[in-house]
C-alpha atoms as a PDB file:
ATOM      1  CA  UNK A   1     266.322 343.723 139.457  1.00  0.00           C
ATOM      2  CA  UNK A   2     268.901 341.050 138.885  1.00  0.00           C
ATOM      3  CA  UNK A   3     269.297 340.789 142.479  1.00  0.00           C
ATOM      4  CA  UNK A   4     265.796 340.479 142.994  1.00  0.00           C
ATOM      5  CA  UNK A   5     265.431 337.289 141.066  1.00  0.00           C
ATOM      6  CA  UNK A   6     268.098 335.857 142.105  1.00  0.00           C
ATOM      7  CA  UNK A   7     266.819 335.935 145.479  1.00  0.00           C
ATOM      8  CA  UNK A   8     263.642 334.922 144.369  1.00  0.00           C
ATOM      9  CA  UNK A   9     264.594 331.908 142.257  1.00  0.00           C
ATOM     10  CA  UNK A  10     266.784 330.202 144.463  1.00  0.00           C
ATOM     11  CA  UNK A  11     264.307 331.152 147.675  1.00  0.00           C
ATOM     12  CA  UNK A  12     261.880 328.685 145.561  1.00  0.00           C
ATOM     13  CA  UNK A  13     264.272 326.807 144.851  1.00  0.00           C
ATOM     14  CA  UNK A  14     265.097 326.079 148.762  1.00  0.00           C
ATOM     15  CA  UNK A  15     261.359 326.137 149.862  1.00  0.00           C
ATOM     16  CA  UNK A  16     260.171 322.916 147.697  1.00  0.00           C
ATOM     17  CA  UNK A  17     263.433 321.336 148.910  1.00  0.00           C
ATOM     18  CA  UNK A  18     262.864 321.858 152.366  1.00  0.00           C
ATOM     19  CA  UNK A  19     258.968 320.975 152.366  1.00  0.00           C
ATOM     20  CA  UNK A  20     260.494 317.652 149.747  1.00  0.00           C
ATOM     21  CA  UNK A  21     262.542 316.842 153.017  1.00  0.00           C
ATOM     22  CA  UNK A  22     259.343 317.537 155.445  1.00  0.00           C
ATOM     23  CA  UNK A  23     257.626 315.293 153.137  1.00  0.00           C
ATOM     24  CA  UNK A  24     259.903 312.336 153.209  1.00  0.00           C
ATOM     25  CA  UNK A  25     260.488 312.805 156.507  1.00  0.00           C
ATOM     26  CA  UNK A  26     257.257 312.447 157.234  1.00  0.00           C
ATOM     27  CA  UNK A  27     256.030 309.593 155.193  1.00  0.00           C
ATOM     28  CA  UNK A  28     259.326 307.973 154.862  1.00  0.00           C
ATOM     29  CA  UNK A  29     259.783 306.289 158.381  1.00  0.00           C
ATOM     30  CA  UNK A  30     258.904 302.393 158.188  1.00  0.00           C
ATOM     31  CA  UNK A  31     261.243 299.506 157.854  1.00  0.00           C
ATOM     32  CA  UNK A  32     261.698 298.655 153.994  1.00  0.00           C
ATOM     33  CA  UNK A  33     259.748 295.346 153.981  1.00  0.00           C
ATOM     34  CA  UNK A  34     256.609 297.763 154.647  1.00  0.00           C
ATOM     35  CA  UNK A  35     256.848 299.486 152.014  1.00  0.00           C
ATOM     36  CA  UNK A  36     254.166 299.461 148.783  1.00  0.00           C
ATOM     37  CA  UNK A  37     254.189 300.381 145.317  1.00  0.00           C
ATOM     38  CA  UNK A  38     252.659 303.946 146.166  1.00  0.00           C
ATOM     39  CA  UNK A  39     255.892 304.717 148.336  1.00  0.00           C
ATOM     40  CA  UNK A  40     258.137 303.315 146.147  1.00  0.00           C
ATOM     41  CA  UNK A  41     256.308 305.697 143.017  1.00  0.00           C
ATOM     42  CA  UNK A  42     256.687 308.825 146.119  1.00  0.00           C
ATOM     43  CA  UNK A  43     260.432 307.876 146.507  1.00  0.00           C
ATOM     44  CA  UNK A  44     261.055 308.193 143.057  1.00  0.00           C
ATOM     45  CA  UNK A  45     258.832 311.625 142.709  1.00  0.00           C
ATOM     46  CA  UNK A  46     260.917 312.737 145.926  1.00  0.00           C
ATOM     47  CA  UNK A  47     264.497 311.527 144.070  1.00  0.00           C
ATOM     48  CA  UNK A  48     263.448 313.328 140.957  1.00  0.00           C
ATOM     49  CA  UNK A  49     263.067 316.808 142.746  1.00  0.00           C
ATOM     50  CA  UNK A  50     266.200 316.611 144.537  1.00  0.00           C
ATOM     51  CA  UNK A  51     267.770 315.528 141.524  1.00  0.00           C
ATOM     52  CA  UNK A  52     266.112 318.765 139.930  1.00  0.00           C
ATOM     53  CA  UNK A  53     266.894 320.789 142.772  1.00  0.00           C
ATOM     54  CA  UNK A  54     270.783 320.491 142.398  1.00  0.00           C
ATOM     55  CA  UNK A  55     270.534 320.553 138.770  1.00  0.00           C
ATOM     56  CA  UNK A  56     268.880 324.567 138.379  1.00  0.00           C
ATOM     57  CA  UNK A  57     270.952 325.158 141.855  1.00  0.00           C
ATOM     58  CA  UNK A  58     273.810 324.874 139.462  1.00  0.00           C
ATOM     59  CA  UNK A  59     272.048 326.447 136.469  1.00  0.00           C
ATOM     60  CA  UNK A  60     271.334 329.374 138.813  1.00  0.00           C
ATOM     61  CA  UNK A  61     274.914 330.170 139.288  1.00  0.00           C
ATOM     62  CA  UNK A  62     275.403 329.992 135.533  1.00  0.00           C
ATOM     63  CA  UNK A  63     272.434 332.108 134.596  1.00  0.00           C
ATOM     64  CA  UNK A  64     273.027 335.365 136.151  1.00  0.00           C
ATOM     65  CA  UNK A  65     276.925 336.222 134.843  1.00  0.00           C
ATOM     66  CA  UNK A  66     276.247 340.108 135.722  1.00  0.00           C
ATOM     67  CA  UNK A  67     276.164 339.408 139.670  1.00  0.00           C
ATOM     68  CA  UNK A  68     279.464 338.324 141.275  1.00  0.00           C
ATOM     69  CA  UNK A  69     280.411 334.928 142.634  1.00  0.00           C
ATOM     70  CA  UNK A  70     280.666 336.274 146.179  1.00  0.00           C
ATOM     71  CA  UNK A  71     277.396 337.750 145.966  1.00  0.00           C
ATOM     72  CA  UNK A  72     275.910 335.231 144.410  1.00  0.00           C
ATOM     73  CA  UNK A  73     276.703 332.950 147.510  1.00  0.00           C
ATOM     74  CA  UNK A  74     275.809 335.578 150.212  1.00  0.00           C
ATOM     75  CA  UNK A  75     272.177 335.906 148.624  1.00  0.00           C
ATOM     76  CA  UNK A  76     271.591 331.764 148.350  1.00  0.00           C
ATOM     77  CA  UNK A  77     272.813 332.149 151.924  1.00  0.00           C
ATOM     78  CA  UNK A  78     270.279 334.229 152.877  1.00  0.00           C
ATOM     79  CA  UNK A  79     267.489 333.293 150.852  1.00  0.00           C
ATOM     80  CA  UNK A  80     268.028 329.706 152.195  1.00  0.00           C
ATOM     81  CA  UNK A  81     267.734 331.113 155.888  1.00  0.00           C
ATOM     82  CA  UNK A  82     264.823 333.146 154.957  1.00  0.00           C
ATOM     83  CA  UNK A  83     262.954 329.926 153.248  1.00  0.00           C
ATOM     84  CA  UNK A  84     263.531 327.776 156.320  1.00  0.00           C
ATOM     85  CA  UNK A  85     261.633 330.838 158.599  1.00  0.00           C
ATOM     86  CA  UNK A  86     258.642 330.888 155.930  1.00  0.00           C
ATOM     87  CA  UNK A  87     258.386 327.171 155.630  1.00  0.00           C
ATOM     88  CA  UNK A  88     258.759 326.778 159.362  1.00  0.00           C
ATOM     89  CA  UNK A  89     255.964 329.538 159.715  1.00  0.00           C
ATOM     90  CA  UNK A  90     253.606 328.276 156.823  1.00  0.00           C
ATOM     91  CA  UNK A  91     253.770 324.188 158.535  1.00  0.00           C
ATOM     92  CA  UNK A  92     252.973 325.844 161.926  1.00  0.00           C
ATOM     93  CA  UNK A  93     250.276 327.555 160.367  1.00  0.00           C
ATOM     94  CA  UNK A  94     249.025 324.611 158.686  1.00  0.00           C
ATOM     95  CA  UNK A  95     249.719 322.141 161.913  1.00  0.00           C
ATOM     96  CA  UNK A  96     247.842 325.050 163.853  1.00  0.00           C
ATOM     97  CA  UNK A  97     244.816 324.656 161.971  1.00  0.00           C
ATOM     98  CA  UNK A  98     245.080 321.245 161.802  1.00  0.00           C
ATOM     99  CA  UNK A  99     245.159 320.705 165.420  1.00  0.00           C
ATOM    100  CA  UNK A 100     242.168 322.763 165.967  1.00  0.00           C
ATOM    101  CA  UNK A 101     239.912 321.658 163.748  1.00  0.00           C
ATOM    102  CA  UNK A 102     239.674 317.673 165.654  1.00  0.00           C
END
């Protein structure tokens, strides 16, 4: 069961990263002079949960002492692979729909 939520934590953990990154990436790309106050509030909202991310990234290390180090790395290894295939599926799915609909 440990193994389960450590898969499961830092799979959540790598999802709202990635879709952070999709995010910025996708509402970040103007020169600076364009920007307003409601990108510079989204920058800071964006800075926050990458700041958060590495911060329970670490904490997730230190809160499961019964599974080893190695392991520990193999499943956050994994779990980030198997985050990038579900976000890349549930953004297709969503861009899928989108596209359709107009």
């Amino acid at each position: 069961m440990k193994f389960i939520n450590f898969f499961l934590y830092s799979f959540f953990l790598h999802a709202i990263f990635q879709l952070s990154f999709f995010y910025a990436d996708d509402n970040f790309r103007k020169p600076l002079s364009d920007y307003s106050h409601s990108d510079i509030v989204r920058t800071i909202i964006l800075l926050i949960i990458v700041f958060s991310y590495f911060r329970l990234a670490l904490n997730l290390f230190e809160r499961f002492k019964g599974i080893s180090t190695k392991l520990k790395v193999v499943i956050t290894i994994f779990s980030f692979v198997v985050s990038i295939f579900v976000i890349g599926f549930f953004l297709a799915v969503y861009f899928e729909g989108t596209f359709n609909a107009s």
